[in-house]
Protein backbone atom coordinates (compact mmCIF):
# COMPACT_ATOMS: atom_id res chain seq x y z
CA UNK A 1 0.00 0.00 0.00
CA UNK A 2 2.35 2.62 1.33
CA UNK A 3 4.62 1.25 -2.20
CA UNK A 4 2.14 2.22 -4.15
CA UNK A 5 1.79 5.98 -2.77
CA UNK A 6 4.87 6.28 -3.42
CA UNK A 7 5.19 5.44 -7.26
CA UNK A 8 1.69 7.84 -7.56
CA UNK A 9 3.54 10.27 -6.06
CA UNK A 10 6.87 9.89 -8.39
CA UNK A 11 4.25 9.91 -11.31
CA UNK A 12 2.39 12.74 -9.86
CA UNK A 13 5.86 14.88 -9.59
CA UNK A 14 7.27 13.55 -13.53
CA UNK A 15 3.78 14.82 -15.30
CA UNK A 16 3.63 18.54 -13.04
CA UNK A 17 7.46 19.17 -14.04
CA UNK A 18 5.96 21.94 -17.07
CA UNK A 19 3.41 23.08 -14.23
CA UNK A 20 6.56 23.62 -12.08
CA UNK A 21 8.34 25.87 -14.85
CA UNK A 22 4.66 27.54 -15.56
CA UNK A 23 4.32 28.67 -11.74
CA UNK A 24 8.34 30.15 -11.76
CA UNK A 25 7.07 32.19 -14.87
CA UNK A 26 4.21 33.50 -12.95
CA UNK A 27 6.07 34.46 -10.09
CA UNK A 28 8.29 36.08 -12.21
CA UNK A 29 5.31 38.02 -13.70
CA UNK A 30 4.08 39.01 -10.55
CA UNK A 31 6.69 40.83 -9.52
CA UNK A 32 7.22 42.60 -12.40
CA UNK A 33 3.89 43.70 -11.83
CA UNK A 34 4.83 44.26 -8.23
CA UNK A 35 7.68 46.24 -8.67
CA UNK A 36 6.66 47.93 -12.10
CA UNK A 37 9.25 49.71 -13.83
CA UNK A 38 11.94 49.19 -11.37
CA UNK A 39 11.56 45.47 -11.78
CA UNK A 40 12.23 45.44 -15.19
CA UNK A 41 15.60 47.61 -14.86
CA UNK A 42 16.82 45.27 -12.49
């Protein structure tokens, strides 16, 4: 039982990897938005 979490869980992680990159690019949006003009100077 507690095997089989486990490989769901590996699965799970291997298909969200794009979701991963998709959430740093939002963050990364955010604080442009944030910080406006002075976050895209820096």
């Amino acid at each position: 039982m507690k095997r089989q979490q486990e490989q769901k869980r590996v699965h799970i992680r291997h298909e969200n990897v794009w979701s991963e990159q998709e959430m740093l690019w939002q963050l990364r949006e955010l604080l442009y938005r944030f910080y406006g003009d002075e976050g895209k100077k820096a």
